[in-house]
N, C-alpha and C. Protein backbone atom coordinates (compact mmCIF):
# COMPACT_ATOMS: atom_id res chain seq x y z
N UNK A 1 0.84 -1.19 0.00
CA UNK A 1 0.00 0.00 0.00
C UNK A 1 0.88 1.24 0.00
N UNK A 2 0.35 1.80 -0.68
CA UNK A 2 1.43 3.31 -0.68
C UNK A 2 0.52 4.36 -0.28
N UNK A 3 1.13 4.90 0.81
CA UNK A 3 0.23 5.92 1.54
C UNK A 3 0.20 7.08 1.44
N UNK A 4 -0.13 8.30 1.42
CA UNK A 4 -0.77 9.50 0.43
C UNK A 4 -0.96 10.14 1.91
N UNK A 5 -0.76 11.48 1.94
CA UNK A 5 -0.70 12.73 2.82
C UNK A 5 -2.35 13.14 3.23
N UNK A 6 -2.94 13.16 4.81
CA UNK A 6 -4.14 13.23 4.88
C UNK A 6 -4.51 14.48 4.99
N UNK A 7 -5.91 15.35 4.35
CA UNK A 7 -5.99 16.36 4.67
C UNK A 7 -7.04 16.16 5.93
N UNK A 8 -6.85 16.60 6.83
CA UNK A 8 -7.72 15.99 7.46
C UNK A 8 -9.02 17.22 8.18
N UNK A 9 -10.61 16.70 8.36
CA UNK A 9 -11.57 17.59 8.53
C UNK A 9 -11.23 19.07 9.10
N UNK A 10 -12.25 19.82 9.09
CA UNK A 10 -11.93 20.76 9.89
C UNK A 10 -11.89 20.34 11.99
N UNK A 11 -12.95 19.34 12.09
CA UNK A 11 -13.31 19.08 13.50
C UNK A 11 -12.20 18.01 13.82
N UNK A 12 -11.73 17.11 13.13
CA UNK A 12 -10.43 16.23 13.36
C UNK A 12 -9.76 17.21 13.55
N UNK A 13 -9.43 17.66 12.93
CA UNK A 13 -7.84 18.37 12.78
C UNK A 13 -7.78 19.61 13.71
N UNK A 14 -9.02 20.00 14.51
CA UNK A 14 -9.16 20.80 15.32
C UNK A 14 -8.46 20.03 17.14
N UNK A 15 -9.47 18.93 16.96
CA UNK A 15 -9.20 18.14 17.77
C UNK A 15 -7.63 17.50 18.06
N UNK A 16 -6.95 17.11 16.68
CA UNK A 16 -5.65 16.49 17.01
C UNK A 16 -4.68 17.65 16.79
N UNK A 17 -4.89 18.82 16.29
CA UNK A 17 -3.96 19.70 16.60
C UNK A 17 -2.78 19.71 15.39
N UNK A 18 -2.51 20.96 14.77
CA UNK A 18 -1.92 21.02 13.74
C UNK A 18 -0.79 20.72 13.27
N UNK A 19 0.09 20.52 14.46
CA UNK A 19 1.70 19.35 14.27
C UNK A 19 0.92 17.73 13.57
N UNK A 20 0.09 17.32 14.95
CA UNK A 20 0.20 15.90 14.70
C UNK A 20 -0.82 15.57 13.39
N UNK A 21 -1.83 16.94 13.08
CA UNK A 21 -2.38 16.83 11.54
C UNK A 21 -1.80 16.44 10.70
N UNK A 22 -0.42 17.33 10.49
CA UNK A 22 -0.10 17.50 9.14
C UNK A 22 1.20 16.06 9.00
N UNK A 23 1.57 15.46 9.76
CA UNK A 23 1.84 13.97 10.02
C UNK A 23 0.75 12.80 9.47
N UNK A 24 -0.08 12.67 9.17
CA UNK A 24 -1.12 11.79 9.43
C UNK A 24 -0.95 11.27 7.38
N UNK A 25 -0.48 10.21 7.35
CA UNK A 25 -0.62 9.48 5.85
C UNK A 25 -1.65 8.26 6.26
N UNK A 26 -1.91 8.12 4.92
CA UNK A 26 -2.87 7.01 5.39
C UNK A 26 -3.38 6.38 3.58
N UNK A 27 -3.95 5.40 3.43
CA UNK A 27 -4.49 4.61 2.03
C UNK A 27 -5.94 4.27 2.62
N UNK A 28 -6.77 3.89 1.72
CA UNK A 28 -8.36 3.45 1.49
C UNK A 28 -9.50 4.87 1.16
N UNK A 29 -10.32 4.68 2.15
CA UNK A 29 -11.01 5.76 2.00
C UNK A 29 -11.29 7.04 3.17
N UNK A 30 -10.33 8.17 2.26
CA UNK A 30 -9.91 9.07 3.17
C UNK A 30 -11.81 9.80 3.82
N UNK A 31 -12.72 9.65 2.92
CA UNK A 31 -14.08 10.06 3.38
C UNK A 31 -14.45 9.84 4.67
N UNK A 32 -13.98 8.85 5.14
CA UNK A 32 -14.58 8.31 6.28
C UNK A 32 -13.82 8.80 7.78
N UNK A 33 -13.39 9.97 7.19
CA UNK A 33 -12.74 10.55 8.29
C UNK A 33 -13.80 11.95 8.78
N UNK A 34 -14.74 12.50 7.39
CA UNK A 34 -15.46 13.46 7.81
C UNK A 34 -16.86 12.77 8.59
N UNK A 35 -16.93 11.92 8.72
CA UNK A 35 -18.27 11.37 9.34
C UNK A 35 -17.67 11.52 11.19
N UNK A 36 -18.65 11.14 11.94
CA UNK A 36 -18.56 10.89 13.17
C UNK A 36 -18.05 9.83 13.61
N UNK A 37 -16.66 9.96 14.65
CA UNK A 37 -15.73 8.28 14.76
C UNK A 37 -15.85 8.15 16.21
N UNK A 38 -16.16 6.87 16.45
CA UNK A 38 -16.63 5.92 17.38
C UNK A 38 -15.14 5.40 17.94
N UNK A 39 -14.07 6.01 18.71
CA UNK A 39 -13.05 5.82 18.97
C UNK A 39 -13.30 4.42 20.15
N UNK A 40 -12.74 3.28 19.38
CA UNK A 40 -12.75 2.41 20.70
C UNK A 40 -10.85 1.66 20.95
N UNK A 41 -10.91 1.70 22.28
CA UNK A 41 -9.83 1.24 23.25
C UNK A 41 -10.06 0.35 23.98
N UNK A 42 -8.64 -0.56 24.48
CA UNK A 42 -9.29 -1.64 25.40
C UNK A 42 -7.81 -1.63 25.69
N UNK A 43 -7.71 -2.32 26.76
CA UNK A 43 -6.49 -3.01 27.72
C UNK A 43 -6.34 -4.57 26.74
N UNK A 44 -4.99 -4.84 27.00
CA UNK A 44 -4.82 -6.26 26.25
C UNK A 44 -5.76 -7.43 27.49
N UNK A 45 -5.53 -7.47 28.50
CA UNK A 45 -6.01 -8.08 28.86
C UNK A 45 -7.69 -7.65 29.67
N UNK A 46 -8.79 -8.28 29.35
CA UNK A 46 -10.05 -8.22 29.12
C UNK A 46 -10.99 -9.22 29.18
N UNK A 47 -11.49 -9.21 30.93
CA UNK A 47 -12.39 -10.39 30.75
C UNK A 47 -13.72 -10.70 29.86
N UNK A 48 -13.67 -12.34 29.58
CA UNK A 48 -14.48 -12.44 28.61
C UNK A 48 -15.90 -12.19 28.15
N UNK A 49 -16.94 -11.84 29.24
CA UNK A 49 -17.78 -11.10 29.76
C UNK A 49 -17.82 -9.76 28.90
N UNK A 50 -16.73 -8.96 29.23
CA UNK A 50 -16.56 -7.77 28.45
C UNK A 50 -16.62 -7.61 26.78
N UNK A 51 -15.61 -8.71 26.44
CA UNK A 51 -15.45 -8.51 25.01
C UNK A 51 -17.21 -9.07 24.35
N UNK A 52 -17.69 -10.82 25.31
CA UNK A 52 -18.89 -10.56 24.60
C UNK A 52 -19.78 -9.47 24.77
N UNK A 53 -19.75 -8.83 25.51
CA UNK A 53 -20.70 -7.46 25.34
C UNK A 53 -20.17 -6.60 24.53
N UNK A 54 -19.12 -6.36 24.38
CA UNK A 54 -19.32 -5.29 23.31
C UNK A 54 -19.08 -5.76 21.44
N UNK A 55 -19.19 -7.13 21.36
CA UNK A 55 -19.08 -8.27 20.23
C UNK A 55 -21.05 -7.87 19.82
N UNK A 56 -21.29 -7.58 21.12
CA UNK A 56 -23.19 -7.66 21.44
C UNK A 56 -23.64 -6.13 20.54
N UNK A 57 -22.74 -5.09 20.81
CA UNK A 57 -22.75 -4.06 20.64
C UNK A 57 -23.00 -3.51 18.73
N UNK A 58 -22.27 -4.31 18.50
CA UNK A 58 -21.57 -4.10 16.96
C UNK A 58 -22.61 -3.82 15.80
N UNK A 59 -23.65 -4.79 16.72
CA UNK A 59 -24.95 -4.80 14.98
C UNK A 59 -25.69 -3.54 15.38
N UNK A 60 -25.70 -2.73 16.07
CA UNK A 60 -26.58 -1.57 16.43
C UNK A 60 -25.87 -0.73 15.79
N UNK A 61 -23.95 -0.63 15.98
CA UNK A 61 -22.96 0.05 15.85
C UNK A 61 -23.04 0.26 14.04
N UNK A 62 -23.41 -1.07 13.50
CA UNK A 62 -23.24 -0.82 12.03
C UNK A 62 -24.71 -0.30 11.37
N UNK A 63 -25.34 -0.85 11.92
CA UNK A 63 -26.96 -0.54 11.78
C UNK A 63 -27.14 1.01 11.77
N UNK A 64 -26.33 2.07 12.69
CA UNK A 64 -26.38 3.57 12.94
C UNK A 64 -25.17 3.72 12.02
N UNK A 65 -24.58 3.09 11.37
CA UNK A 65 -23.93 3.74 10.13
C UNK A 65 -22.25 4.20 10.83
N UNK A 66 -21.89 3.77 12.04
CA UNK A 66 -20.60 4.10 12.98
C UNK A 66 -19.66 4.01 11.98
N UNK A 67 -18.87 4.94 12.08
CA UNK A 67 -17.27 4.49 11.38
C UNK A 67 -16.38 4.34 13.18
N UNK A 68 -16.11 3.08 12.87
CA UNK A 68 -15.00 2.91 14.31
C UNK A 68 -14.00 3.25 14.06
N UNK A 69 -13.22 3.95 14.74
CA UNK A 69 -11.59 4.28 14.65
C UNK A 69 -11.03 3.49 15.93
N UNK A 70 -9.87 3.00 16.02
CA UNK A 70 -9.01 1.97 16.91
C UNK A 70 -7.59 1.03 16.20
N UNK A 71 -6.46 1.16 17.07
CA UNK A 71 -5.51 0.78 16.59
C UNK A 71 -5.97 -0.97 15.99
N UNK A 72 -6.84 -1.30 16.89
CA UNK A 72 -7.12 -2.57 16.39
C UNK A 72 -6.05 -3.61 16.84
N UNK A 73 -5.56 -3.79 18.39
CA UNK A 73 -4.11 -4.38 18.58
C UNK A 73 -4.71 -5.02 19.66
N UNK A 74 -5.31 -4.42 20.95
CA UNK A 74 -5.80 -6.14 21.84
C UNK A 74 -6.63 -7.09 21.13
N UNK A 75 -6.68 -7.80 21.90
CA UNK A 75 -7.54 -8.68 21.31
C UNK A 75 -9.18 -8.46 21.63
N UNK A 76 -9.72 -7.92 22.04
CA UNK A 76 -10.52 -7.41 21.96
C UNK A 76 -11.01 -5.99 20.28
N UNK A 77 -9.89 -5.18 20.61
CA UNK A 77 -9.84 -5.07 19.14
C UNK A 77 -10.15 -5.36 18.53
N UNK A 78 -9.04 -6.39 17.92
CA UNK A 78 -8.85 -7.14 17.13
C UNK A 78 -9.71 -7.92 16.73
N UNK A 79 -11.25 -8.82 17.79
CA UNK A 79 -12.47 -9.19 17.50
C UNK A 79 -13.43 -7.90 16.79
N UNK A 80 -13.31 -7.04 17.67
CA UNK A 80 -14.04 -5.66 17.03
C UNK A 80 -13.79 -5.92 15.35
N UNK A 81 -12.30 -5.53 14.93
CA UNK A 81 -12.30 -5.24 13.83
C UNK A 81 -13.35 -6.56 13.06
N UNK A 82 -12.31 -7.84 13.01
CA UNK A 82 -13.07 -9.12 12.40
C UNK A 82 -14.57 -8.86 12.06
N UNK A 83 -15.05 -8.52 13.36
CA UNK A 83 -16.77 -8.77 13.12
C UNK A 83 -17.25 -7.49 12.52
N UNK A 84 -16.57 -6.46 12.37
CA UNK A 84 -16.63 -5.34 12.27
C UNK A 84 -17.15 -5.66 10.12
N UNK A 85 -15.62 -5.79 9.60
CA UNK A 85 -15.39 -6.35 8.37
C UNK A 85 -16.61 -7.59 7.72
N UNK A 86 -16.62 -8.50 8.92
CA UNK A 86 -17.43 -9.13 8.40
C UNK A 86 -19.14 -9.07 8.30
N UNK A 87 -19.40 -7.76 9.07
CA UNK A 87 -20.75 -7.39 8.90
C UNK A 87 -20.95 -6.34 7.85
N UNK A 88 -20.07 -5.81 7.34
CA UNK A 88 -19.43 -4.90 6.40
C UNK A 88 -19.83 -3.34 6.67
N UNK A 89 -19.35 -3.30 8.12
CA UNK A 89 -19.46 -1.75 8.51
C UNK A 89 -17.94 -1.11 7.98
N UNK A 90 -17.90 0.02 8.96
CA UNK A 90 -16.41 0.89 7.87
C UNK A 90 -15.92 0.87 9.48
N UNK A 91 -14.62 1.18 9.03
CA UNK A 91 -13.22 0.95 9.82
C UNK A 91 -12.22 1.98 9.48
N UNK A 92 -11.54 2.70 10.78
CA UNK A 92 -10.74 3.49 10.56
C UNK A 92 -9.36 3.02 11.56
N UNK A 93 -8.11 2.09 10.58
CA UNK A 93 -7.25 1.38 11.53
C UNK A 93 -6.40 2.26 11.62
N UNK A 94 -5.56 2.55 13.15
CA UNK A 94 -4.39 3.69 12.96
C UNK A 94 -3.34 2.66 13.42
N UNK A 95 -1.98 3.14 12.58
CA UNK A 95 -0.86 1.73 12.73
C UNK A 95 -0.16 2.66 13.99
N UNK A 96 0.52 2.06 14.81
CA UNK A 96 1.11 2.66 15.57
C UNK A 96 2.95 2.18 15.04
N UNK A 97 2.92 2.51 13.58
CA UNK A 97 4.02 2.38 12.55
C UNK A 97 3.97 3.30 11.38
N UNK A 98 5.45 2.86 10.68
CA UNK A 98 4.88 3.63 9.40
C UNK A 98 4.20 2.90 8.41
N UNK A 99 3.76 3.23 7.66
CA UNK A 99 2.95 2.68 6.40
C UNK A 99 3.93 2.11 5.11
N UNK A 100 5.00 2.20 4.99
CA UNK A 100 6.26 1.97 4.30
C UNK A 100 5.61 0.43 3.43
N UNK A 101 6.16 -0.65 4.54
CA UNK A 101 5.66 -1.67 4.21
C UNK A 101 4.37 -2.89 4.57
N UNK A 102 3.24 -1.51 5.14
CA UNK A 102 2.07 -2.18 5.25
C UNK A 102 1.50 -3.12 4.22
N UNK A 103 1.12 -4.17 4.57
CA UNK A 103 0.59 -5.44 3.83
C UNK A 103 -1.12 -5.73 4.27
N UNK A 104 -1.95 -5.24 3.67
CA UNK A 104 -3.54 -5.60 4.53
C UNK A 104 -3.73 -6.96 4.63
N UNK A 105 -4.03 -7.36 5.58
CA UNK A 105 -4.65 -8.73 5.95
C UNK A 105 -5.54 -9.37 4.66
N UNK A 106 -5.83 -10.15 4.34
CA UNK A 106 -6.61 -11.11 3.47
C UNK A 106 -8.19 -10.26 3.95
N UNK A 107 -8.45 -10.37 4.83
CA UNK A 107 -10.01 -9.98 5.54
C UNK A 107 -10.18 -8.27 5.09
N UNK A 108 -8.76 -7.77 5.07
CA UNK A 108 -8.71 -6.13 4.64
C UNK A 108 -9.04 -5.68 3.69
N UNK A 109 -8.18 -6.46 2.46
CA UNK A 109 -8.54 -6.24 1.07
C UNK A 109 -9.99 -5.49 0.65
N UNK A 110 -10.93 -6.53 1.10
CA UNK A 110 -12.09 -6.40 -0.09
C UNK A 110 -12.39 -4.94 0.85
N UNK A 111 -12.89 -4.81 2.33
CA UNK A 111 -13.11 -3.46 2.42
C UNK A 111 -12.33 -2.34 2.34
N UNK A 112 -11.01 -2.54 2.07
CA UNK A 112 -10.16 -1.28 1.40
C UNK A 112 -11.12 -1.12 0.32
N UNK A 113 -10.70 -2.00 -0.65
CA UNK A 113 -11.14 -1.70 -2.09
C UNK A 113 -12.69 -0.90 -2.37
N UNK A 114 -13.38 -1.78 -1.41
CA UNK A 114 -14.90 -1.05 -1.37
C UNK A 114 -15.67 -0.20 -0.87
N UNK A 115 -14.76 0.94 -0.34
CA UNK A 115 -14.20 2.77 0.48
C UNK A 115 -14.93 1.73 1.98
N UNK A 116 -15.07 1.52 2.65
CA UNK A 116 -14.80 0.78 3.89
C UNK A 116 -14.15 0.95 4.59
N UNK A 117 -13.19 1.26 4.40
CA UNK A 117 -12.57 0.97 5.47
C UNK A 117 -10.79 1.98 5.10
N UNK A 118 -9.96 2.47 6.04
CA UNK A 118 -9.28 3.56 6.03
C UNK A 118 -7.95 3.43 7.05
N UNK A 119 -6.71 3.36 6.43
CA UNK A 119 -5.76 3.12 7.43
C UNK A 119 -4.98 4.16 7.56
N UNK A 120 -4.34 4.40 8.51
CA UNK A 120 -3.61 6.05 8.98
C UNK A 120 -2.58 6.08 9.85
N UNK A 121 -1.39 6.26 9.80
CA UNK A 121 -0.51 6.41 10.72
C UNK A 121 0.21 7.52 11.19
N UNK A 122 0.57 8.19 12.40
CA UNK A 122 1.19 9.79 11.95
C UNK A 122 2.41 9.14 12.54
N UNK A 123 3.28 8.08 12.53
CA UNK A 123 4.48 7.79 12.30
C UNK A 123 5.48 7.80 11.46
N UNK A 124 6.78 8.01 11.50
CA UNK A 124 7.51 8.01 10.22
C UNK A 124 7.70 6.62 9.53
N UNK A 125 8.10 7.05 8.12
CA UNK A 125 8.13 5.46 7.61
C UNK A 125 9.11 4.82 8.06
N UNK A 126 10.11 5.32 8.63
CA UNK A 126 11.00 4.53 9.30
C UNK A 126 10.74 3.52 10.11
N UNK A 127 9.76 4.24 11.19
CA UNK A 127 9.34 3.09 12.36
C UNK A 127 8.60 1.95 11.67
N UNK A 128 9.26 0.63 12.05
CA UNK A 128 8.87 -0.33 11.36
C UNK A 128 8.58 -1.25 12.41
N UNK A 129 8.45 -1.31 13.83
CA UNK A 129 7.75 -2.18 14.30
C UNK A 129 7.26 -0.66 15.40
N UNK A 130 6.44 -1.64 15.83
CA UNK A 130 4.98 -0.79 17.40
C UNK A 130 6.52 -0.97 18.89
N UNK A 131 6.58 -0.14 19.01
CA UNK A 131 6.81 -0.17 20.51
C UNK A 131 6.01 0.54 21.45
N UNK A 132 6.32 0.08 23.09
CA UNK A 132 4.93 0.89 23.57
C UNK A 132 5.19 2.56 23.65
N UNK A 133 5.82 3.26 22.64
CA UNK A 133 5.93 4.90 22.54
C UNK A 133 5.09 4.94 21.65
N UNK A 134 5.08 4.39 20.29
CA UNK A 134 4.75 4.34 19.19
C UNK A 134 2.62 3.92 19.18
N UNK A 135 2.87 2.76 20.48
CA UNK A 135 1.62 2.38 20.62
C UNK A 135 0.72 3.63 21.45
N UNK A 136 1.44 3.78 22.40
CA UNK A 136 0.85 5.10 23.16
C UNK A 136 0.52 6.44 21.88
N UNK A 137 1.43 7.02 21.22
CA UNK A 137 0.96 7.47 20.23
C UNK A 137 -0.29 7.67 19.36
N UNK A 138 -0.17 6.18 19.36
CA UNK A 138 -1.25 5.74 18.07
C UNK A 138 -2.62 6.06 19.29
N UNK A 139 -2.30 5.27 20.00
CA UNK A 139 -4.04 5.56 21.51
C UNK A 139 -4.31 6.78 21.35
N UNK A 140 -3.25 8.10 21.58
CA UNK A 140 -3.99 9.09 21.49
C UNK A 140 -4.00 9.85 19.92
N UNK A 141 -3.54 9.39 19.11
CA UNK A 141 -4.26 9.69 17.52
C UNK A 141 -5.76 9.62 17.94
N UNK A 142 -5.81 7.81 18.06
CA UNK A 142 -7.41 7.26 18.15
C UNK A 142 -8.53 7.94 19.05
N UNK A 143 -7.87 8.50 20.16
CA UNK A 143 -8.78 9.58 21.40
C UNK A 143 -9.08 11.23 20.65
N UNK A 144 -7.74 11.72 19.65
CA UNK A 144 -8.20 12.70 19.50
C UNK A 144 -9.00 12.75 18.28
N UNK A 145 -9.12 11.87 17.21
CA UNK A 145 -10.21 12.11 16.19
C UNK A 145 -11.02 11.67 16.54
N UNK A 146 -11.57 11.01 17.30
CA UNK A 146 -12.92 10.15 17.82
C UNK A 146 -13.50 11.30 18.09
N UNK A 147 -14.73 11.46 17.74
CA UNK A 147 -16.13 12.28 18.56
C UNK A 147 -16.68 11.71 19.41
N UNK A 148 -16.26 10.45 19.60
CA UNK A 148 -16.98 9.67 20.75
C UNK A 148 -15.87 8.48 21.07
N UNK A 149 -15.84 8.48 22.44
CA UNK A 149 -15.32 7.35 22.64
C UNK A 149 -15.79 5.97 23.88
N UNK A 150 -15.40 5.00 23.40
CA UNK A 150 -16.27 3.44 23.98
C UNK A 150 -14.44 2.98 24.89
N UNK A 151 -14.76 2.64 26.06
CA UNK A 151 -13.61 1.92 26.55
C UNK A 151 -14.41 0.82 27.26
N UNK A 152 -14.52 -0.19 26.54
CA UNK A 152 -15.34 -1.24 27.03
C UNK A 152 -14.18 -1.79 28.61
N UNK A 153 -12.87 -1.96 28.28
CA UNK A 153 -12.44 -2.46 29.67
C UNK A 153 -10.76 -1.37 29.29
N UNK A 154 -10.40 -1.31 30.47
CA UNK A 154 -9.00 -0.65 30.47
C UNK A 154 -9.02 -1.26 32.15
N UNK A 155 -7.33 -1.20 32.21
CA UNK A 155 -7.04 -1.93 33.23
C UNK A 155 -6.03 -0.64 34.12
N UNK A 156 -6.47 -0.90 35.26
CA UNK A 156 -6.40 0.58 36.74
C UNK A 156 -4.95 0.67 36.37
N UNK A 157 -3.99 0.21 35.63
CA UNK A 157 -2.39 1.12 36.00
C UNK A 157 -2.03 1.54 34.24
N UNK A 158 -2.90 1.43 33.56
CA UNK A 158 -2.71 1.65 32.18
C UNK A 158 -2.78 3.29 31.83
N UNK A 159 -1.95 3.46 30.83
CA UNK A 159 -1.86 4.89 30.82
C UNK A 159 -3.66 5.95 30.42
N UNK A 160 -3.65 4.85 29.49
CA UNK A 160 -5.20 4.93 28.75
C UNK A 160 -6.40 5.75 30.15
N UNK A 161 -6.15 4.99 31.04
CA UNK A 161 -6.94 5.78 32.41
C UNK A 161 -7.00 7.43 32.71
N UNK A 162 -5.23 7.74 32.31
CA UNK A 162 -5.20 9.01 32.52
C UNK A 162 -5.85 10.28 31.26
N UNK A 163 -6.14 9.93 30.61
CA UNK A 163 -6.25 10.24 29.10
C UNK A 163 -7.71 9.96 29.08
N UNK A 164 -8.82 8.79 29.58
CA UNK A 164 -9.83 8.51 29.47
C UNK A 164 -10.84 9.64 30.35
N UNK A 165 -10.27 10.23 31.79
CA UNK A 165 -10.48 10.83 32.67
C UNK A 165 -11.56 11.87 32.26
């Protein structure tokens, strides 16, 4: 994927602030950044209780037309996205990398191709793997374009707490 310079809304770009704006590359469909984003976060670890409730959540979520934004990295996430794709709502993934040598998943493809879905990183292409600077980063990309945000579980010493407040 070769990633292309985002212009991003007036209310995003209000929100994330004009350094970390004009950083922000990204491939698919840049549209789905002017709609209203459903920023969701989670702690890696997440009892199972939790994730099925908000697995419960999803068909209402696509049904109201949500574009979700989320790094998409616990596993909780990471179910989000799946069921997300496979009900064929839209998706806004932020890499907490650069986009250099992003490869979309098999499951990615068809909703790239079919404006669905939207990937974004305000990392350099250099950074080529997530560390937790890079990941912290990406969390608050995902907090500041969200108009709304869902923290189905976060765990009491996680940074995410201070930021959720």
């Amino acid at each position: 994927m070769k990633p292309a310079p985002i212009t991003l809304p007036p209310a995003c770009a209000q929100r994330a602030g004009p350094e970390l704006a004009a950083r922000i590359v990204g491939a698919g469909e840049m549209a789905l950044l002017a709609e209203p984003l459903l920023g969701l976060i989670a702690s890696r670890a997440c009892p199972g209780h939790i994730l099925l409730e908000t697995l419960d959540r999803i068909p209402e979520w696509i049904k109201a037309g949500r574009v979700i934004i989320s790094g998409f990295h616990s596993p909780l996430e990471q179910q989000v996205l799946r069921s997300v794709l496979r009900r064929k709502g839209r998706i806004v993934k932020v890499l907490a990398r650069g986009m250099t040598d992003y490869r979309p998943t098999a499951e990615e493809r068809e909703p790239l191709a079919a404006g669905r879905m939207l990937v974004i990183t305000a990392c350099p292409p250099k950074i080529q793997r997530t560390t937790r600077e890079t990941a912290l980063a990406r969390n608050r990309l995902v907090l500041a374009l969200a108009s709304e945000i869902t923290a189905p579980y976060v765990t009491a010493n996680s940074p995410l707490m201070l930021w959720l407040k």
